[in-house]
Protein backbone atom coordinates (compact mmCIF):
# COMPACT_ATOMS: atom_id res chain seq x y z
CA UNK A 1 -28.27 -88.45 -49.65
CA UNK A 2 -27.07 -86.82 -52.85
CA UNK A 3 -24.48 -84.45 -50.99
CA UNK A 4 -23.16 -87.64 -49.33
CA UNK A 5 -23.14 -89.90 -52.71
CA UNK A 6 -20.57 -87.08 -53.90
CA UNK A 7 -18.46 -87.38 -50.55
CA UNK A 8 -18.36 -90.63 -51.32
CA UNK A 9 -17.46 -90.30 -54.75
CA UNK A 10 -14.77 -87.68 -54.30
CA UNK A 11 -12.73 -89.88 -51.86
CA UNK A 12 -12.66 -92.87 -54.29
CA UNK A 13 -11.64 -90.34 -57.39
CA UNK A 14 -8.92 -88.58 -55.06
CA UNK A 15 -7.51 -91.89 -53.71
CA UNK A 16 -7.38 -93.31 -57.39
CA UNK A 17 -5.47 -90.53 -58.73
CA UNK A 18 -3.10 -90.72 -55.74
CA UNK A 19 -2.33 -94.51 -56.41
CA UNK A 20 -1.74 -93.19 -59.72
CA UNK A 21 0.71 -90.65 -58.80
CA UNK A 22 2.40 -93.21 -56.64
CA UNK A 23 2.49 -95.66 -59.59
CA UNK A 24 5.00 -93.02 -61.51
CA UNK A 25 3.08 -94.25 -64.79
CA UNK A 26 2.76 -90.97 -66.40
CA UNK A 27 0.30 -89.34 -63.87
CA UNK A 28 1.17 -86.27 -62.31
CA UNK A 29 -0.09 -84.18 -59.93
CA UNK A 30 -0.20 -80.41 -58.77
CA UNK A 31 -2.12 -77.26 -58.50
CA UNK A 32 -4.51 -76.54 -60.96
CA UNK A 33 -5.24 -72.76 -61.49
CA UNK A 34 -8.93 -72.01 -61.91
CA UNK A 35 -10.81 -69.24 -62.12
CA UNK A 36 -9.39 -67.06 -59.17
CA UNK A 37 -9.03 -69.90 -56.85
CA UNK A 38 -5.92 -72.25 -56.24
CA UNK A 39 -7.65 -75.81 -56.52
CA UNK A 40 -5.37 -78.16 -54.75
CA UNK A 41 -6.72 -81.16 -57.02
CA UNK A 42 -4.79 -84.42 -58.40
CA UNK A 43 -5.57 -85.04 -61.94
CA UNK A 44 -4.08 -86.88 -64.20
CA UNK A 45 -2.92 -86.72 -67.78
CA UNK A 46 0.58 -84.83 -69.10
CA UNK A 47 0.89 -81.39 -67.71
CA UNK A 48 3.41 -78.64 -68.73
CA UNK A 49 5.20 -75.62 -66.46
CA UNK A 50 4.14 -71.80 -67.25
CA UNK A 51 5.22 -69.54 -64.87
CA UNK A 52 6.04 -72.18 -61.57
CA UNK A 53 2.44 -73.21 -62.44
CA UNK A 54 0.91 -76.50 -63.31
CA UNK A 55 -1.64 -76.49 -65.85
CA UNK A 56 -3.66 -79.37 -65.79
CA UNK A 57 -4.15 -81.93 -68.93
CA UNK A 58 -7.84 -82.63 -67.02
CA UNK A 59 -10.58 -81.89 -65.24
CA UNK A 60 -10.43 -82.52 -61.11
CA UNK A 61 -12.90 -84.96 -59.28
CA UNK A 62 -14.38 -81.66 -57.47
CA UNK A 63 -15.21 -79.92 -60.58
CA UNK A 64 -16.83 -82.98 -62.01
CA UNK A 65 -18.97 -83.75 -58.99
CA UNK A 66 -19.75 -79.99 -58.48
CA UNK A 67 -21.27 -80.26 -62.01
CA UNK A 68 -23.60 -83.21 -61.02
CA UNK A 69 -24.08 -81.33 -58.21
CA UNK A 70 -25.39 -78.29 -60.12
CA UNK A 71 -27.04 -79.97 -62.73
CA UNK A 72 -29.25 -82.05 -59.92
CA UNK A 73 -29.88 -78.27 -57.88
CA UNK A 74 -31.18 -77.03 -61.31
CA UNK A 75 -33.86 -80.05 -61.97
CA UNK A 76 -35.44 -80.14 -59.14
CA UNK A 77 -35.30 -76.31 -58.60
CA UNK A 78 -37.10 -76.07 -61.79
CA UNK A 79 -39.59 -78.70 -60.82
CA UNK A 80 -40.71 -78.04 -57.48
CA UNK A 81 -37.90 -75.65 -55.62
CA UNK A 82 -34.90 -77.02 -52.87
CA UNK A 83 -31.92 -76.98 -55.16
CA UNK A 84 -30.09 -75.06 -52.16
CA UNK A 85 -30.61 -78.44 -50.16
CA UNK A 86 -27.97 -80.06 -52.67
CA UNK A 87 -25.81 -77.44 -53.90
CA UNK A 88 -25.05 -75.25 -51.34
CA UNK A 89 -23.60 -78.47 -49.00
CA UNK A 90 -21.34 -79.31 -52.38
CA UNK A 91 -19.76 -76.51 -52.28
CA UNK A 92 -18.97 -76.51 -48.99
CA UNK A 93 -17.88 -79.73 -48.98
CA UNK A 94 -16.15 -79.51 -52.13
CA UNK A 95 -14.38 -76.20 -51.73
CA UNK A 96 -13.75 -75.90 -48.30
CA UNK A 97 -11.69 -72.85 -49.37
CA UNK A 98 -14.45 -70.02 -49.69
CA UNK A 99 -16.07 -68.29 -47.22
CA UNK A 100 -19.78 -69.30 -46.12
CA UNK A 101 -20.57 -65.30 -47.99
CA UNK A 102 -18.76 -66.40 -50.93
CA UNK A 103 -20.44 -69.66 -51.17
CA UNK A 104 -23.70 -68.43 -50.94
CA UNK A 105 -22.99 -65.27 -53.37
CA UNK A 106 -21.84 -68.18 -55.92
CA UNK A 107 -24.65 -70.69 -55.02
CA UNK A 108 -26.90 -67.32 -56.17
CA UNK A 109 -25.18 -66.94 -59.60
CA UNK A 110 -25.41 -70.81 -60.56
CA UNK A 111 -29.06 -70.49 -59.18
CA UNK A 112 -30.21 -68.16 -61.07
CA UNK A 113 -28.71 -69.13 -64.30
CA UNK A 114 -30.96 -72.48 -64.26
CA UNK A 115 -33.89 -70.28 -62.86
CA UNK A 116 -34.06 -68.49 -66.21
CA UNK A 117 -34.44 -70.99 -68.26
CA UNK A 118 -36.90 -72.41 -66.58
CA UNK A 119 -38.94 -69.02 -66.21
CA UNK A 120 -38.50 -68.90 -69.82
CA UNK A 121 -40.00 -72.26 -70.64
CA UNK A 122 -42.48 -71.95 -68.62
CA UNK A 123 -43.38 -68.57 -70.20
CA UNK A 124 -42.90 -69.87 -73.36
CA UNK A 125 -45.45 -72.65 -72.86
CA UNK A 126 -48.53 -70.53 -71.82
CA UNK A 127 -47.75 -71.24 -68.14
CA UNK A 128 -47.57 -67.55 -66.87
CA UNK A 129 -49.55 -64.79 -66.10
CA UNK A 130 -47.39 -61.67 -67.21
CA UNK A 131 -50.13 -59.55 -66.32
CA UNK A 132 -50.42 -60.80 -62.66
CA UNK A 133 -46.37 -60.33 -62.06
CA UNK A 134 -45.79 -56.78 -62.83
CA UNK A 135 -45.76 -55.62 -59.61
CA UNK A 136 -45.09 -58.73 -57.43
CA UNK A 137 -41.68 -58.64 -59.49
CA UNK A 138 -40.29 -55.67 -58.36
CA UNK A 139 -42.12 -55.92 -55.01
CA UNK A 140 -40.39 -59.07 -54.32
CA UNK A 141 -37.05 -57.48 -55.40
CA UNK A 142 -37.69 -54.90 -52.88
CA UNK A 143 -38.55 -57.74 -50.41
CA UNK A 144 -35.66 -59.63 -50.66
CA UNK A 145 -33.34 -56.20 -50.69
CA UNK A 146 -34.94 -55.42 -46.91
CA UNK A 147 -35.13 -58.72 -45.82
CA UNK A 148 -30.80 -59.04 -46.46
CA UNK A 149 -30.82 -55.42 -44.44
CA UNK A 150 -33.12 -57.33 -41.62
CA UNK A 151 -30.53 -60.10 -41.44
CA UNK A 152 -28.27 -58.55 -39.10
CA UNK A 153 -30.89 -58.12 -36.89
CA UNK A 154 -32.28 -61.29 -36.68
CA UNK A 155 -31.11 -64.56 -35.44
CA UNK A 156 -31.58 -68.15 -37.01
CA UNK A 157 -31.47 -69.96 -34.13
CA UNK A 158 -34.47 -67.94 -33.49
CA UNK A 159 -36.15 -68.38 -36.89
CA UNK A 160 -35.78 -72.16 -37.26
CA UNK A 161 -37.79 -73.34 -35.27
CA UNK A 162 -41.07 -70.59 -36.46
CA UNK A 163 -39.97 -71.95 -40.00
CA UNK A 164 -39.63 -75.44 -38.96
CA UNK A 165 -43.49 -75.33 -37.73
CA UNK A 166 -44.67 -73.84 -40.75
CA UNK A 167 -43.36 -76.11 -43.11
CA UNK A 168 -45.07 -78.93 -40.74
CA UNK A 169 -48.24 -77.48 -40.70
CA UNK A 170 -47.50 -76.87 -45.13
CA UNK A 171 -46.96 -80.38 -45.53
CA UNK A 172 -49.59 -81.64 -43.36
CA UNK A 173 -52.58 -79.39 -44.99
CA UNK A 174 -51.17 -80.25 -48.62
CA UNK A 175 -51.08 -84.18 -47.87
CA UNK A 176 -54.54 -83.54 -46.55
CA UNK A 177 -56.11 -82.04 -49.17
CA UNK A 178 -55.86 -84.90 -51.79
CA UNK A 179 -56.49 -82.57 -54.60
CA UNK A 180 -54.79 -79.74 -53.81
CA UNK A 181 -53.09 -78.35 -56.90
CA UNK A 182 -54.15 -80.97 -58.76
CA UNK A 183 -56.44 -78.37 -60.91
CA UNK A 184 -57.18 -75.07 -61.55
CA UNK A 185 -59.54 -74.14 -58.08
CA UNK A 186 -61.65 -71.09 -56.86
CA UNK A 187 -59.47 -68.37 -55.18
CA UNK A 188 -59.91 -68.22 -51.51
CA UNK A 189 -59.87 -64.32 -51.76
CA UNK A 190 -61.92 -62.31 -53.57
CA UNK A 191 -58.60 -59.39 -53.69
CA UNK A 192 -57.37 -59.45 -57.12
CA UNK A 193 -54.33 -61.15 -58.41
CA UNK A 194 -52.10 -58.82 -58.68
CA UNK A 195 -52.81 -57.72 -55.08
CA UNK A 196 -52.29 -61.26 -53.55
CA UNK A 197 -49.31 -62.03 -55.53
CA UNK A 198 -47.73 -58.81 -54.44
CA UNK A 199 -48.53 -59.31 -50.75
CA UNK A 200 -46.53 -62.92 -50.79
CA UNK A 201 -44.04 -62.44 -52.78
CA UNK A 202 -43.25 -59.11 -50.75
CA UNK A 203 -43.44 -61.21 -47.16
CA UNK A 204 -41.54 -64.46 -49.09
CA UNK A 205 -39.19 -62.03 -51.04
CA UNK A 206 -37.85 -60.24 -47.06
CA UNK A 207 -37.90 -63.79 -45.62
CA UNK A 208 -36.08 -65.02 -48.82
CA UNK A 209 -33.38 -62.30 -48.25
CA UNK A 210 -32.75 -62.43 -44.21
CA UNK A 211 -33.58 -66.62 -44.21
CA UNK A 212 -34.04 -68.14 -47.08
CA UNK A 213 -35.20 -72.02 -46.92
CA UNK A 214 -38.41 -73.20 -48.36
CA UNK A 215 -38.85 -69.88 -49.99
CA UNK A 216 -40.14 -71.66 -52.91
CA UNK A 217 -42.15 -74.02 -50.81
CA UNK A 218 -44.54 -71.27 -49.34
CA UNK A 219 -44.62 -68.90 -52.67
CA UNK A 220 -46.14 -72.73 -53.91
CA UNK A 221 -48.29 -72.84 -50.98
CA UNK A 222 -49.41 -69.59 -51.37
CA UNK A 223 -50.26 -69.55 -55.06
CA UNK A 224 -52.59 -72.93 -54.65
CA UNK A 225 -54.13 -71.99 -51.79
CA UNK A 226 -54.98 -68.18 -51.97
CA UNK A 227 -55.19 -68.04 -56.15
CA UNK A 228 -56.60 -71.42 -56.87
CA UNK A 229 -53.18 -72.50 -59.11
CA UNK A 230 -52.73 -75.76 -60.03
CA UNK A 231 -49.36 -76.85 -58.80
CA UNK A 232 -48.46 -76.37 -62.54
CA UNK A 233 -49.13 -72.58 -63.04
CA UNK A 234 -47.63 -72.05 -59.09
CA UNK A 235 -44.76 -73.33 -60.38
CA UNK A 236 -44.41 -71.72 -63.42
CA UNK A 237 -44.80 -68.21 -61.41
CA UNK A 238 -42.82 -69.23 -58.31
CA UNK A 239 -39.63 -69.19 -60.59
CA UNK A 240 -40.10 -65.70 -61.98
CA UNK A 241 -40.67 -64.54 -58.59
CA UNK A 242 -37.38 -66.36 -57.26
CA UNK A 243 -35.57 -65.22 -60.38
CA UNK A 244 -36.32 -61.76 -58.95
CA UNK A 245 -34.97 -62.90 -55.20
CA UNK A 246 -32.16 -64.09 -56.60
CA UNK A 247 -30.86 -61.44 -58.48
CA UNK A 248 -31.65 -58.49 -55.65
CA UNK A 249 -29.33 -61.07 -53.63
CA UNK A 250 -26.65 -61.72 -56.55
CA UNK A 251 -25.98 -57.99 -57.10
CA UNK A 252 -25.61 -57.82 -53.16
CA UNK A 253 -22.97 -60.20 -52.90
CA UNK A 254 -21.74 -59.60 -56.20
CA UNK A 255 -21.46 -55.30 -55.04
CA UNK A 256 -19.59 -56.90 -51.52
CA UNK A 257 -17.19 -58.49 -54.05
CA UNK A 258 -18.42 -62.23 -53.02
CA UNK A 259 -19.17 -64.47 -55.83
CA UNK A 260 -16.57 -66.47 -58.12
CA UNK A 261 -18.11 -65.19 -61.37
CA UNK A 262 -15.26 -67.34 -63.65
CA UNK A 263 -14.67 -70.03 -60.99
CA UNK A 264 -18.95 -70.94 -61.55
CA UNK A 265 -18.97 -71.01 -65.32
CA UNK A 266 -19.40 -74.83 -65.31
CA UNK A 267 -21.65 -74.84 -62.81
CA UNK A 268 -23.69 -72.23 -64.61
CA UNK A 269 -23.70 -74.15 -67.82
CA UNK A 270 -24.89 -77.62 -65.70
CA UNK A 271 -27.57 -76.02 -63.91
CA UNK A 272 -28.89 -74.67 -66.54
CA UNK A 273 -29.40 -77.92 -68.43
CA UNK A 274 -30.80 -78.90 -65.13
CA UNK A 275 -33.44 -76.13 -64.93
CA UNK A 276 -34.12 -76.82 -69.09
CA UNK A 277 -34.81 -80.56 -68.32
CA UNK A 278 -36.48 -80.01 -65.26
CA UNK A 279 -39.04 -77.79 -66.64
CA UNK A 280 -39.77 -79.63 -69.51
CA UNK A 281 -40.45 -82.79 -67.67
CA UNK A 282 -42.80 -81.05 -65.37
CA UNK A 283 -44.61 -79.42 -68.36
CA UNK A 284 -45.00 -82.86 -69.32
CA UNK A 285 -46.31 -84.85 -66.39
CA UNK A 286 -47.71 -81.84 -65.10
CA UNK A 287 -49.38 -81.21 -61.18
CA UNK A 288 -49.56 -84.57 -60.13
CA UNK A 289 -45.77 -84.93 -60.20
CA UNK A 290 -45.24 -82.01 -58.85
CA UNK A 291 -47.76 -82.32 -56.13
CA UNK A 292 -45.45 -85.86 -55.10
CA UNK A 293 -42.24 -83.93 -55.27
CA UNK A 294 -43.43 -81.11 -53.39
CA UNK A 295 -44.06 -82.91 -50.38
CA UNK A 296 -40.76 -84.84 -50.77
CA UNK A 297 -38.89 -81.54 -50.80
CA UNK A 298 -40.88 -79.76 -47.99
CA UNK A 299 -40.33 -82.88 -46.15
CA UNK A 300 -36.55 -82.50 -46.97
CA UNK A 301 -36.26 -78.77 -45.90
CA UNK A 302 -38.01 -80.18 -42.83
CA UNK A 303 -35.26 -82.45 -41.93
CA UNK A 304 -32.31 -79.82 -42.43
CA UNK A 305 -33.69 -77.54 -40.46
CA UNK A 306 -34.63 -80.14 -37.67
CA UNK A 307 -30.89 -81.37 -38.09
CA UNK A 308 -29.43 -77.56 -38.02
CA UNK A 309 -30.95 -76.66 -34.58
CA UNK A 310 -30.24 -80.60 -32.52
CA UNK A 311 -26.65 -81.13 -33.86
């Protein structure tokens, strides 16, 4: 709904500054150089030559949107996961241009800007465990390093369907359980901590790195039902885990020469108000919020991947 409320959005912007342009009253139009990518984008304003060049006197309708865009990803990423759900469609709709690689090399960049802030205020309000995550850090950065080498191996019309069935039987066992989450519970292990945590965020981290959807969903899942978490504290150490996913997968794409470092800088800067607002809202309402939106987003996952394997 949010992907297609910016479709929407960018055909009434582009068809207004044509009828401008049309109008002769001062509008102009022409490509806009940005970042390392020609944007072929009307604006309007005064522009001025340099080198056969236009430069632009404002900011195009696909920038603009791409910003909501980013600054919605980074919310509810810092809430309860799924960001990808909204901001990897925008930028394919938005910039048809790039490559499916570079797309998803840049969606990891803006990502993992709004990520860190919101690993950082959740550390910064008591929320995580340091002592738990030194080794499911680096194991899940190990993880998600195989799990990009075990993509060419494996297929996704293959994988959909195994994930599709585990997010139904996720969503069914958390809607269940009335209070799961809710508070602090008993672990259903008696392993320690650290050893749990490292076990799923090594199997999340691979399936992170050859997959990918819900990743955020199960390390949740996980983390309430194995440790006892309140949907809070999963939260709270689901993002330092997928900071570390994220960044074994930026320096990937990044080495292969696919993200548009300059090109994302306003993204960046939106989702990470995104991921700072997000965070401190869930801080503030705390599980039982989350708990709501968590179903909502596994539900939404659901739905894509349902869509994905009948269209």
């Amino acid at each position: 709904m949010f992907v297609y409320i910016i479709h929407l959005t960018r055909k009434v912007l582009l068809l207004s500054n044509a009828s401008c342009i049309i109008s002769r009253n001062g509008c102009k139009g022409g490509i806009w150089r940005y970042g390392e990518l020609d944007v072929g984008i009307l604006w309007s304003g005064s522009t001025s030559e340099q080198d056969g060049k236009g430069v632009a006197g404002g900011v195009s309708a696909e920038i603009v949107l791409m910003c909501l865009a980013s600054f919605g990803a980074g919310f509810f990423d810092a809430i309860v996961g799924g960001g990808g759900l909204i901001q990897i469609p925008a930028l394919l709709l938005l910039f048809p241009q790039f490559a499916p690689a570079t797309v998803l090399g840049t969606n990891k960049l803006i990502s993992i800007s709004g990520t860190t802030v919101a690993a950082w205020q959740y550390a910064r309000g008591g929320h995580v465990r340091w002592s738990d995550l030194r080794v499911a850090v680096l194991v899940a950065f190990i993880g998600s390093a195989m799990g990009a080498r075990l993509a060419v191996y494996l297929s996704a019309e293959v994988m959909r369907p195994l994930v599709a069935v585990l997010l139904i039987g996720v969503w069914l066992y958390t809607w269940r359980r009335k209070g799961l989450g809710l508070t602090p519970n008993v672990p259903a292990t008696r392993l320690h901590p650290q050893v749990v945590l490292s076990l799923l965020a090594l199997v999340v981290g691979m399936y992170d790195g050859f997959f990918g959807p819900g990743t955020g969903s199960f390390l949740m899942f996980g983390m309430t039902t194995l440790l006892g978490m309140d949907f809070l504290q999963a939260t709270a150490h689901t993002k330092v885990l997928n900071w570390t996913t994220n960044l074994a997968a930026l320096v990937t794409f990044g080495w292969q020469g696919q993200v548009q470092w300059v090109f994302a800088l306003p993204f960046v800067a939106a989702n990470v108000l995104g991921g700072w607002l997000g965070s401190r809202l869930a801080m503030r309402c705390g599980s039982p919020l989350i708990r709501k939106l968590f179903l909502g987003v596994v539900a939404a996952i659901l739905a894509r991947l349902v869509w994905d394997m009948w269209r």
